[in-house]
N, C-alpha and C. Protein backbone atom coordinates (compact mmCIF):
# COMPACT_ATOMS: atom_id res chain seq x y z
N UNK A 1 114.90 -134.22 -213.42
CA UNK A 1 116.09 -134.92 -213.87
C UNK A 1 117.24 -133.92 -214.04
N UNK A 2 118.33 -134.60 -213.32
CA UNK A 2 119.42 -133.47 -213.82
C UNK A 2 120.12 -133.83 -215.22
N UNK A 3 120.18 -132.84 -215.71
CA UNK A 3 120.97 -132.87 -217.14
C UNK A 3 122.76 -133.27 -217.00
N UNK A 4 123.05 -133.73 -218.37
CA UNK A 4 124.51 -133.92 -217.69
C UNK A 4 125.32 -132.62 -218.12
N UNK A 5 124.91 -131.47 -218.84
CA UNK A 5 125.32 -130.34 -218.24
C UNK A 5 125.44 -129.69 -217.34
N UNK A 6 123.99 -129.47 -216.62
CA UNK A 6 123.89 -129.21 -215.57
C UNK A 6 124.82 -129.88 -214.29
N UNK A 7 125.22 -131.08 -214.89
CA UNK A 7 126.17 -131.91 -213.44
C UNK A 7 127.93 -131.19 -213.85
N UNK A 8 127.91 -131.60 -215.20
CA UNK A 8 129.52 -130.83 -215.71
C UNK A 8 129.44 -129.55 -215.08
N UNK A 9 128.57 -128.50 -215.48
CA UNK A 9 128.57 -126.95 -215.08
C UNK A 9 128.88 -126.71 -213.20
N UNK A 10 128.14 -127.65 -212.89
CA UNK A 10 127.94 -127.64 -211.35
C UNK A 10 129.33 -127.99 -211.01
N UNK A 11 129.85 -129.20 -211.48
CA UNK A 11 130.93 -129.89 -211.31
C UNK A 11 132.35 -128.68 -210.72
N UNK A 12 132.32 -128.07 -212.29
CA UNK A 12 133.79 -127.23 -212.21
C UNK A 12 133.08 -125.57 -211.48
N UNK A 13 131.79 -125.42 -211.19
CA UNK A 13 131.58 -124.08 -210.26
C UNK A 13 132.13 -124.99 -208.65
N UNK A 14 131.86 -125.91 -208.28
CA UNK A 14 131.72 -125.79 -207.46
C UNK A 14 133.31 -126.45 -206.74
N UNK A 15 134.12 -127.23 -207.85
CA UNK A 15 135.24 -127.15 -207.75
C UNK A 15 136.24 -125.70 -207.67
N UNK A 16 135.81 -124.91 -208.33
CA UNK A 16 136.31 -123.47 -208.66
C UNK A 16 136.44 -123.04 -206.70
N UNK A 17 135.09 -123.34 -206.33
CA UNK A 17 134.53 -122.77 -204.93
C UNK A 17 135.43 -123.53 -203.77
N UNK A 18 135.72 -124.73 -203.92
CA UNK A 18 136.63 -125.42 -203.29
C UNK A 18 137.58 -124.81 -203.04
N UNK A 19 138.16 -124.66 -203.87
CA UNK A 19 140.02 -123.81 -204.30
C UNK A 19 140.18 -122.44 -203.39
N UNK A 20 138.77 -121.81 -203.60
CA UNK A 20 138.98 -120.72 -202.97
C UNK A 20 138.88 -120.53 -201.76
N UNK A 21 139.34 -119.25 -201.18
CA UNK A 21 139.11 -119.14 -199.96
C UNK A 21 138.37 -118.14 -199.27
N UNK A 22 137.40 -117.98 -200.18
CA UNK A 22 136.23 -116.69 -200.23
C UNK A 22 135.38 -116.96 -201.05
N UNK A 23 133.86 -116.30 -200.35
CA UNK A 23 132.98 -116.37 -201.78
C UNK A 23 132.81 -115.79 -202.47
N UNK A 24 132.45 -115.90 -203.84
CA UNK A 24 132.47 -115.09 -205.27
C UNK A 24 130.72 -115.25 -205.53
N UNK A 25 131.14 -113.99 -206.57
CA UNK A 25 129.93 -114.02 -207.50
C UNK A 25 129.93 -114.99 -208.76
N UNK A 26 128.96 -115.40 -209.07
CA UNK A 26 128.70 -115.93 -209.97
C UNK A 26 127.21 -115.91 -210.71
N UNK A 27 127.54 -115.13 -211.89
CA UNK A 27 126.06 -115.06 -213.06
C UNK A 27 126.27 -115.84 -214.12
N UNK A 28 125.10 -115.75 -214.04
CA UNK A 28 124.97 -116.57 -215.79
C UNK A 28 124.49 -115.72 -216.77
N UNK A 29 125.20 -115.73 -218.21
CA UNK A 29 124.89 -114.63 -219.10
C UNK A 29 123.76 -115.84 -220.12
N UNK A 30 122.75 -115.63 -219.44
CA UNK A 30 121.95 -116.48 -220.30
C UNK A 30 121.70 -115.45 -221.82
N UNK A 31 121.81 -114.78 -221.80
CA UNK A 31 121.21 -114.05 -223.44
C UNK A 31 122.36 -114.28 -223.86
N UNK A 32 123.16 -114.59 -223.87
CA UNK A 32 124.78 -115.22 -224.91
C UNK A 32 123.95 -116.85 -225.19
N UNK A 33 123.44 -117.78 -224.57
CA UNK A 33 123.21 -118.99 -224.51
C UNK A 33 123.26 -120.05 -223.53
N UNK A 34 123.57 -121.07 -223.25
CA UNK A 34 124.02 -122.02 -222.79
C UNK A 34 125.62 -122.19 -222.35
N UNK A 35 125.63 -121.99 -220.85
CA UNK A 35 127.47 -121.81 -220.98
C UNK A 35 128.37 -120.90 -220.24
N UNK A 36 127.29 -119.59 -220.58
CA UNK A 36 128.37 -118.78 -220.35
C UNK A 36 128.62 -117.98 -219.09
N UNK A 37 129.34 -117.85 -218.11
CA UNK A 37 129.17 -117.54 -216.99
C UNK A 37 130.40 -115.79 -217.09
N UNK A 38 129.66 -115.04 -215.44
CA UNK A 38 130.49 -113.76 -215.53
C UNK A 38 130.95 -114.20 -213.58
N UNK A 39 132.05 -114.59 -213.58
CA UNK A 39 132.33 -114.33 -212.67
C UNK A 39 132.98 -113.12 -211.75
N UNK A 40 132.42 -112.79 -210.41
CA UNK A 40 133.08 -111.67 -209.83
C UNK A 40 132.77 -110.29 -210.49
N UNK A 41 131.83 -110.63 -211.59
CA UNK A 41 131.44 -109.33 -212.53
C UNK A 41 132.27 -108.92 -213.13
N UNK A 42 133.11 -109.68 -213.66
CA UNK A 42 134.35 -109.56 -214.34
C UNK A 42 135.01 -110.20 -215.09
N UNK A 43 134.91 -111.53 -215.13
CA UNK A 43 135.73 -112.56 -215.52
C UNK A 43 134.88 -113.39 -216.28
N UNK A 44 134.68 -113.45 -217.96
CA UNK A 44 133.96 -114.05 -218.35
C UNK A 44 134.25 -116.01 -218.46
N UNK A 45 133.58 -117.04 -218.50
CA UNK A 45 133.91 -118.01 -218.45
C UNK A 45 132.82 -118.75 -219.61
N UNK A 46 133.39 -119.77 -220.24
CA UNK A 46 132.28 -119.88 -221.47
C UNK A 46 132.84 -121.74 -221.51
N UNK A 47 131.87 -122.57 -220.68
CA UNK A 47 132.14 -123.94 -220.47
C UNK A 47 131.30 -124.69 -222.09
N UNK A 48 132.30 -125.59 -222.25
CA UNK A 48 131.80 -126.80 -223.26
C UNK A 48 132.09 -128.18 -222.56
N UNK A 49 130.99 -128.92 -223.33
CA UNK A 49 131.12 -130.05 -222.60
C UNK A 49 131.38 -131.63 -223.66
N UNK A 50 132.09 -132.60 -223.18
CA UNK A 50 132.31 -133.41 -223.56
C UNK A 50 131.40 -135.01 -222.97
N UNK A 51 130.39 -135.56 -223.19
CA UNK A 51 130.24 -136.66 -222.27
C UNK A 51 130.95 -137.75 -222.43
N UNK A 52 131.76 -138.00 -223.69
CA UNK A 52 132.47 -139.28 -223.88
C UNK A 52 133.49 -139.62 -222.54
N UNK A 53 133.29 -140.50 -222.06
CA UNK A 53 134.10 -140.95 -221.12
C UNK A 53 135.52 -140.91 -221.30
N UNK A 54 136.08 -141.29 -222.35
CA UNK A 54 137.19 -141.51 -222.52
C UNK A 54 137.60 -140.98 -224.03
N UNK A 55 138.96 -140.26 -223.88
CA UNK A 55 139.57 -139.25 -224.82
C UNK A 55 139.72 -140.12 -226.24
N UNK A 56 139.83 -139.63 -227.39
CA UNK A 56 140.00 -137.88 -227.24
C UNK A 56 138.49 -137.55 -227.52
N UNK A 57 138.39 -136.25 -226.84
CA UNK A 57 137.16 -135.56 -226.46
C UNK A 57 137.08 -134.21 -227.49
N UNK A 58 136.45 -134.24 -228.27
CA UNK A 58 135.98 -132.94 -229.13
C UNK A 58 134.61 -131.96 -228.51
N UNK A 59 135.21 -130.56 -229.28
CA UNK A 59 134.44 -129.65 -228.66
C UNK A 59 133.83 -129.45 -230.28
N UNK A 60 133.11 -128.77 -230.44
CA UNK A 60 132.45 -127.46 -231.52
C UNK A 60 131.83 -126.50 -231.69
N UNK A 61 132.56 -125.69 -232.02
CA UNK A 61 132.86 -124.65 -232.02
C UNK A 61 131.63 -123.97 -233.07
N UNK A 62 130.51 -123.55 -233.52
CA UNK A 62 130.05 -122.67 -234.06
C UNK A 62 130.49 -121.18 -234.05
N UNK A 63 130.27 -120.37 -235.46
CA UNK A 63 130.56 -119.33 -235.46
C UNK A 63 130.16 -118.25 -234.19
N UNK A 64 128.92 -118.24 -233.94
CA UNK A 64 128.04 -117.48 -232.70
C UNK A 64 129.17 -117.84 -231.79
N UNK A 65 129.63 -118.98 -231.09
CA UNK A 65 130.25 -119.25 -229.80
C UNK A 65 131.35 -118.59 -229.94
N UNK A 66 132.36 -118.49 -231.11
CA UNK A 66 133.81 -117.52 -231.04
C UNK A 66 133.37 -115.84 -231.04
N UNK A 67 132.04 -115.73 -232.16
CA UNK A 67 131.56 -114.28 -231.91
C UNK A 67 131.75 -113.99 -230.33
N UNK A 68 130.57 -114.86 -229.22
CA UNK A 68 130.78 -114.27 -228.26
C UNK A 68 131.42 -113.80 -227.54
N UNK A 69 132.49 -114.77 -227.80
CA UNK A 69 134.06 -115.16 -226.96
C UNK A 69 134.73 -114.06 -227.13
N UNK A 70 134.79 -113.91 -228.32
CA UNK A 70 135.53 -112.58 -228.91
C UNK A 70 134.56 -111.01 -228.29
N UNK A 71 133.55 -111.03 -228.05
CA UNK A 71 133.15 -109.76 -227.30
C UNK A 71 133.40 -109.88 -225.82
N UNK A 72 133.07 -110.54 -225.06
CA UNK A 72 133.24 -110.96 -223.86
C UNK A 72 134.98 -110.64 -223.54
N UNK A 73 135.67 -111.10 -224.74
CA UNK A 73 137.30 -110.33 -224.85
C UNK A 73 137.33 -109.27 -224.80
N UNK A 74 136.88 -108.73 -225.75
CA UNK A 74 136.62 -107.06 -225.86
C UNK A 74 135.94 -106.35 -224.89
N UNK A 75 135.16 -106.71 -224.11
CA UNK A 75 134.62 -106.10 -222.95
C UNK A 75 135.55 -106.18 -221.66
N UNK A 76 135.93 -107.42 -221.48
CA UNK A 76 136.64 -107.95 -219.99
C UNK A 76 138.04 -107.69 -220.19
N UNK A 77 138.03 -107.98 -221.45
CA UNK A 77 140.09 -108.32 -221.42
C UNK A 77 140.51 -109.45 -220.92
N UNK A 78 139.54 -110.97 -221.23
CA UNK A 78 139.49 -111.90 -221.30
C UNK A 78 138.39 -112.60 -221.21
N UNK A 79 138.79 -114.41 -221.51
CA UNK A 79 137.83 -115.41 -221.69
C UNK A 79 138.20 -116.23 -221.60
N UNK A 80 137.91 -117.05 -220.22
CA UNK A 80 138.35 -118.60 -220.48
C UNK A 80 137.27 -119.21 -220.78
N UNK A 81 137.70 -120.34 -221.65
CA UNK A 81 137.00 -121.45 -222.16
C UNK A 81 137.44 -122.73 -221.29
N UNK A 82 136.74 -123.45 -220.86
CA UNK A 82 136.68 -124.88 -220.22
C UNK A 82 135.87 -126.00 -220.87
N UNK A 83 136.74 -126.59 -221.21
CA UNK A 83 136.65 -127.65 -221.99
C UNK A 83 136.52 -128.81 -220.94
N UNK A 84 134.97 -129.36 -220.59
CA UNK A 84 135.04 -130.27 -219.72
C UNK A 84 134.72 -131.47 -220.39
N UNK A 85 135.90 -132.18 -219.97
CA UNK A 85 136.52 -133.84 -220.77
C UNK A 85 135.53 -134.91 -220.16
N UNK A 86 134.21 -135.08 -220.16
CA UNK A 86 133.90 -136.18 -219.09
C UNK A 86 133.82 -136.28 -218.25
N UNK A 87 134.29 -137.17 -217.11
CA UNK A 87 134.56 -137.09 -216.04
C UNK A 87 136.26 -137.30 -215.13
N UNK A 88 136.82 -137.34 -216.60
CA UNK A 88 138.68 -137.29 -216.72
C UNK A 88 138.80 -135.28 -215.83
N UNK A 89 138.34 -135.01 -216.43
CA UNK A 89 139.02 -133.30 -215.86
C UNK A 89 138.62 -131.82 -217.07
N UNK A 90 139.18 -131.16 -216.44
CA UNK A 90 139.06 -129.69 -217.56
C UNK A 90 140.51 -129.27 -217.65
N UNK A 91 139.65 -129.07 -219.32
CA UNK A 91 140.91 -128.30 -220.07
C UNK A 91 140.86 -127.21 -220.07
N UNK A 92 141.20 -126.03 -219.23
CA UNK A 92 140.83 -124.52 -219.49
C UNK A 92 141.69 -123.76 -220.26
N UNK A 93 141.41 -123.23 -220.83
CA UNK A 93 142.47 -121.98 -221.75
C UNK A 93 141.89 -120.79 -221.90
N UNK A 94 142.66 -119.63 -221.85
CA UNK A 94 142.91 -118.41 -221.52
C UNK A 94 142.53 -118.16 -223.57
N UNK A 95 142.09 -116.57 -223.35
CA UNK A 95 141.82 -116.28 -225.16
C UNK A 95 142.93 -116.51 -225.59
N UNK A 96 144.11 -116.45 -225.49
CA UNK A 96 145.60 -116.26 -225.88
C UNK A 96 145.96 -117.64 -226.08
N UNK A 97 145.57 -118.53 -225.68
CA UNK A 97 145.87 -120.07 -225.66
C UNK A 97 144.50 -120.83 -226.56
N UNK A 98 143.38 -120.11 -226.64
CA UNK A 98 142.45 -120.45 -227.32
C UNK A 98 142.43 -119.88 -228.73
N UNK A 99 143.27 -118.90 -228.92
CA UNK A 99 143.36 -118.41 -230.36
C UNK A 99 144.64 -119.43 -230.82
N UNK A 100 145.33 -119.94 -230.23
CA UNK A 100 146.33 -120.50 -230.44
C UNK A 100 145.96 -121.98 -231.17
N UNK A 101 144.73 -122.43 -231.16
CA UNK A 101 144.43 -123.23 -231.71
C UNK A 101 142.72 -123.21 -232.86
N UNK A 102 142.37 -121.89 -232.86
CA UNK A 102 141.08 -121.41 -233.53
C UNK A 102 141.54 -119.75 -233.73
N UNK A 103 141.89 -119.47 -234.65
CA UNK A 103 142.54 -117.89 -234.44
C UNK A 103 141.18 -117.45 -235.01
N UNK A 104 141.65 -115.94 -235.29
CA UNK A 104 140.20 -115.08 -235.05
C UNK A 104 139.42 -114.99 -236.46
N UNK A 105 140.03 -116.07 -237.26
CA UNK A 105 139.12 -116.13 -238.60
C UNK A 105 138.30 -116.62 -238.40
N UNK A 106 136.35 -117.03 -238.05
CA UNK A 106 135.45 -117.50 -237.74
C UNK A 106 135.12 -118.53 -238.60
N UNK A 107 135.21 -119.88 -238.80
CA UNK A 107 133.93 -120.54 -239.68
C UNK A 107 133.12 -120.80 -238.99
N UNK A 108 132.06 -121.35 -239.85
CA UNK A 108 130.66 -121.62 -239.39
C UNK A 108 130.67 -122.71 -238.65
N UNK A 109 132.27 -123.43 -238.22
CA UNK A 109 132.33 -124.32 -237.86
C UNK A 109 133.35 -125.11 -237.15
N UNK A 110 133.77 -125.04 -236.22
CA UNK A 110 135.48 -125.42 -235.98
C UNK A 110 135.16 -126.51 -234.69
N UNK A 111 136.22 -127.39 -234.97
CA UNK A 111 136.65 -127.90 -233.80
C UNK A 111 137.90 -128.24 -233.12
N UNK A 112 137.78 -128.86 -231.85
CA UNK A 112 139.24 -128.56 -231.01
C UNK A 112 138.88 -130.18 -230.49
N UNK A 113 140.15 -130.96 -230.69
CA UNK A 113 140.57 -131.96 -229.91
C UNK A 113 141.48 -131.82 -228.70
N UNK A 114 140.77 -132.80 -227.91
CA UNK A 114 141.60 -133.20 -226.08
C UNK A 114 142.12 -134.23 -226.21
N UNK A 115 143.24 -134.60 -226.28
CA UNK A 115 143.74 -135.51 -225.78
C UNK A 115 144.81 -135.87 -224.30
N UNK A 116 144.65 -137.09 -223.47
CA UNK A 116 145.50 -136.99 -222.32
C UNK A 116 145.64 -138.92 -222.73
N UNK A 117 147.00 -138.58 -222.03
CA UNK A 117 147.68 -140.22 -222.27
C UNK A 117 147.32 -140.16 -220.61
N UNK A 118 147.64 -141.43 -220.13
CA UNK A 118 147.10 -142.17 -218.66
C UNK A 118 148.70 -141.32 -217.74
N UNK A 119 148.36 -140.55 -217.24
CA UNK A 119 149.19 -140.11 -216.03
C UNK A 119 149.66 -138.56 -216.82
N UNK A 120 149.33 -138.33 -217.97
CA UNK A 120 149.67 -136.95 -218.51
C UNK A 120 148.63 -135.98 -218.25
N UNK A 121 148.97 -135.01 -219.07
CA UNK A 121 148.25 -133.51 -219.34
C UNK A 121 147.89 -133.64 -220.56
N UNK A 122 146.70 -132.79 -221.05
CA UNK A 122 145.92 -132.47 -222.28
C UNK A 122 146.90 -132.15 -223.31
N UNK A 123 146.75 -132.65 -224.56
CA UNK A 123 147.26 -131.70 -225.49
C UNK A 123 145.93 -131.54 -226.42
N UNK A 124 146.23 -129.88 -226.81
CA UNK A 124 144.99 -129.64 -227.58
C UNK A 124 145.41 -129.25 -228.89
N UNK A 125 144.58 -129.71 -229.50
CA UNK A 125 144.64 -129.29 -230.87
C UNK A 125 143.54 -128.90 -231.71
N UNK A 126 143.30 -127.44 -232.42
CA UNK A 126 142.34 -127.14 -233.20
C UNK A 126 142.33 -127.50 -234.62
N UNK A 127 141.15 -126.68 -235.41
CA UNK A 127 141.73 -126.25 -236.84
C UNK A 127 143.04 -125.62 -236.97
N UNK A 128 143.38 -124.37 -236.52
CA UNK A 128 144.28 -123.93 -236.83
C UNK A 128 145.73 -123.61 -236.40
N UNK A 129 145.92 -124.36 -235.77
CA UNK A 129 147.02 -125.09 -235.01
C UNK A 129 147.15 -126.24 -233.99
N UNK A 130 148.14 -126.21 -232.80
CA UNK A 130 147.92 -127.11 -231.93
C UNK A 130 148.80 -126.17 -231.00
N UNK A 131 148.07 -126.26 -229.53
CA UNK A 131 148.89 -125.52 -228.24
C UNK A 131 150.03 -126.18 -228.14
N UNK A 132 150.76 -124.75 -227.72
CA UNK A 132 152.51 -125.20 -227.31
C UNK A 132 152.69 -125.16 -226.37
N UNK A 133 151.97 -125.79 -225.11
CA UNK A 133 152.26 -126.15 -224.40
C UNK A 133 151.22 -127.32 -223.72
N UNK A 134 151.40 -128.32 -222.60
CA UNK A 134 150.41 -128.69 -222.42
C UNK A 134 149.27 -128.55 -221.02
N UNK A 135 148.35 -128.70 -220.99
CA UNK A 135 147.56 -128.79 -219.85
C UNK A 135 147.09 -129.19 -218.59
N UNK A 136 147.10 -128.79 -217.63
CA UNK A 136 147.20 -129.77 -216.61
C UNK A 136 145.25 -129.50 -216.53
N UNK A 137 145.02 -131.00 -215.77
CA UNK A 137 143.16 -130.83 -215.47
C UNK A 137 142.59 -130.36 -214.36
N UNK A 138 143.79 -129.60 -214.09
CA UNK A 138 142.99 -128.81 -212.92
C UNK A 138 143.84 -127.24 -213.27
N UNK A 139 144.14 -127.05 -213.97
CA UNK A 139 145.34 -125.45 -214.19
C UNK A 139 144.32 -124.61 -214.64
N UNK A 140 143.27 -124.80 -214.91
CA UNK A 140 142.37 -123.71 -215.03
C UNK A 140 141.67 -122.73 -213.90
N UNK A 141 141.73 -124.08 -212.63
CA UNK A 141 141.42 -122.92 -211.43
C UNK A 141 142.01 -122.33 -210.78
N UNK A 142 143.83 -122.38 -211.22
CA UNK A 142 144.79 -121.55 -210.75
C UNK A 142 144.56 -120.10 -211.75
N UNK A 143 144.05 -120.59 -213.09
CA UNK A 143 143.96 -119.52 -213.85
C UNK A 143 142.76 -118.26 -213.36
N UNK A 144 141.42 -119.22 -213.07
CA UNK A 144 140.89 -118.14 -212.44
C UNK A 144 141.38 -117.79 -211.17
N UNK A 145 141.45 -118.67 -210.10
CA UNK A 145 142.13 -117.76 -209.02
C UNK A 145 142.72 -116.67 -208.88
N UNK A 146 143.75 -117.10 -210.05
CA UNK A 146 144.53 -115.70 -210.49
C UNK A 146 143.82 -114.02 -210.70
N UNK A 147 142.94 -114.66 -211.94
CA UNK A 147 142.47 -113.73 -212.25
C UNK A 147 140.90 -112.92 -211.10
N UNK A 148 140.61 -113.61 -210.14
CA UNK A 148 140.11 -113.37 -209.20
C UNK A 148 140.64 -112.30 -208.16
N UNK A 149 142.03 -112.69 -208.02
CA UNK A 149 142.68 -111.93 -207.22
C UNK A 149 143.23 -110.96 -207.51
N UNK A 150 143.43 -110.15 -208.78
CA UNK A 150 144.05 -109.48 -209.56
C UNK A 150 143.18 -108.58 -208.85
N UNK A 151 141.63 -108.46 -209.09
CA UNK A 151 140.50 -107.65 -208.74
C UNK A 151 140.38 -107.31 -207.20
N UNK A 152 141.22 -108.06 -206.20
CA UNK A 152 141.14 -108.16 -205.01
C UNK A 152 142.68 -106.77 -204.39
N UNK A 153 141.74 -106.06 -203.76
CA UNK A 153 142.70 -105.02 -203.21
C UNK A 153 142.84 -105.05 -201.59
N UNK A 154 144.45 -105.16 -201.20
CA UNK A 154 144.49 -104.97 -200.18
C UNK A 154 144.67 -103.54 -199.28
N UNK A 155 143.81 -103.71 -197.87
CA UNK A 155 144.10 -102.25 -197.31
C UNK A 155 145.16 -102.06 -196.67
């Protein structure tokens, strides 16, 4: 049986793979948990999942999951988080956009709301704020792209 993680996770790798126009690496940091991927050997990615069909879609956040986030920062010099909404889209955010709504004080417990009105973008909102700007459900694989190509040298 496939899990409906396993279909979300698959979902946005293999959308990611679409976009591109080359193949990448992709690991899984299973000793972090459930989630967390190293792309290109470089680019950490740390997916949550939502199954509610329809918004608004909450994530939660345990202390361990920002610990990681926050080393995976400290190692890479980033972390996106993907917040997958169902089958509506992903919310991805960059650490800088994810502290923006969970800053680096840890509880044992936090969560982050998705919301999208019918023809909009995400707005997210945590405990400790709400993003200033909003999301598009697919701007996360421009984000990795980006950060894919950064690593990419031409001769």
């Amino acid at each position: 049986m496939i899990t409906d993680t396993a279909r979300s996770h698959g979902s946005l790798l293999i959308l990611l793979l679409d976009q591109l126009d080359k193949p990448i690496s992709i690991e899984r940091l299973e000793y972090l948990g459930t989630g967390y991927y190293l792309i290109e050997q470089r680019i950490p990615v740390y997916l949550k999942m939502s199954s509610k069909r329809k918004g608004p879609w909450t994530f939660n956040f345990i202390r361990s999951h920002q610990e990681n986030q926050e080393a995976l920062y400290q190692k890479y010099g980033e972390c996106f988080t993907c917040l997958i909404c169902g089958r509506d889209g992903i919310a991805g955010l960059s650490m800088s956009e994810l502290r923006q709504v969970l800053d680096g004080d840890f509880e044992e417990q936090e969560c982050i709301s998705v919301r999208r009105k019918l023809k909009a973008m995400y707005s997210i909102k945590g405990r400790d704020g709400e993003l200033n700007n909003r999301v598009g459900r697919r701007s996360i694989f421009d984000k990795l792209q980006d950060a894919i190509s950064q690593g990419t040298t031409t001769a």
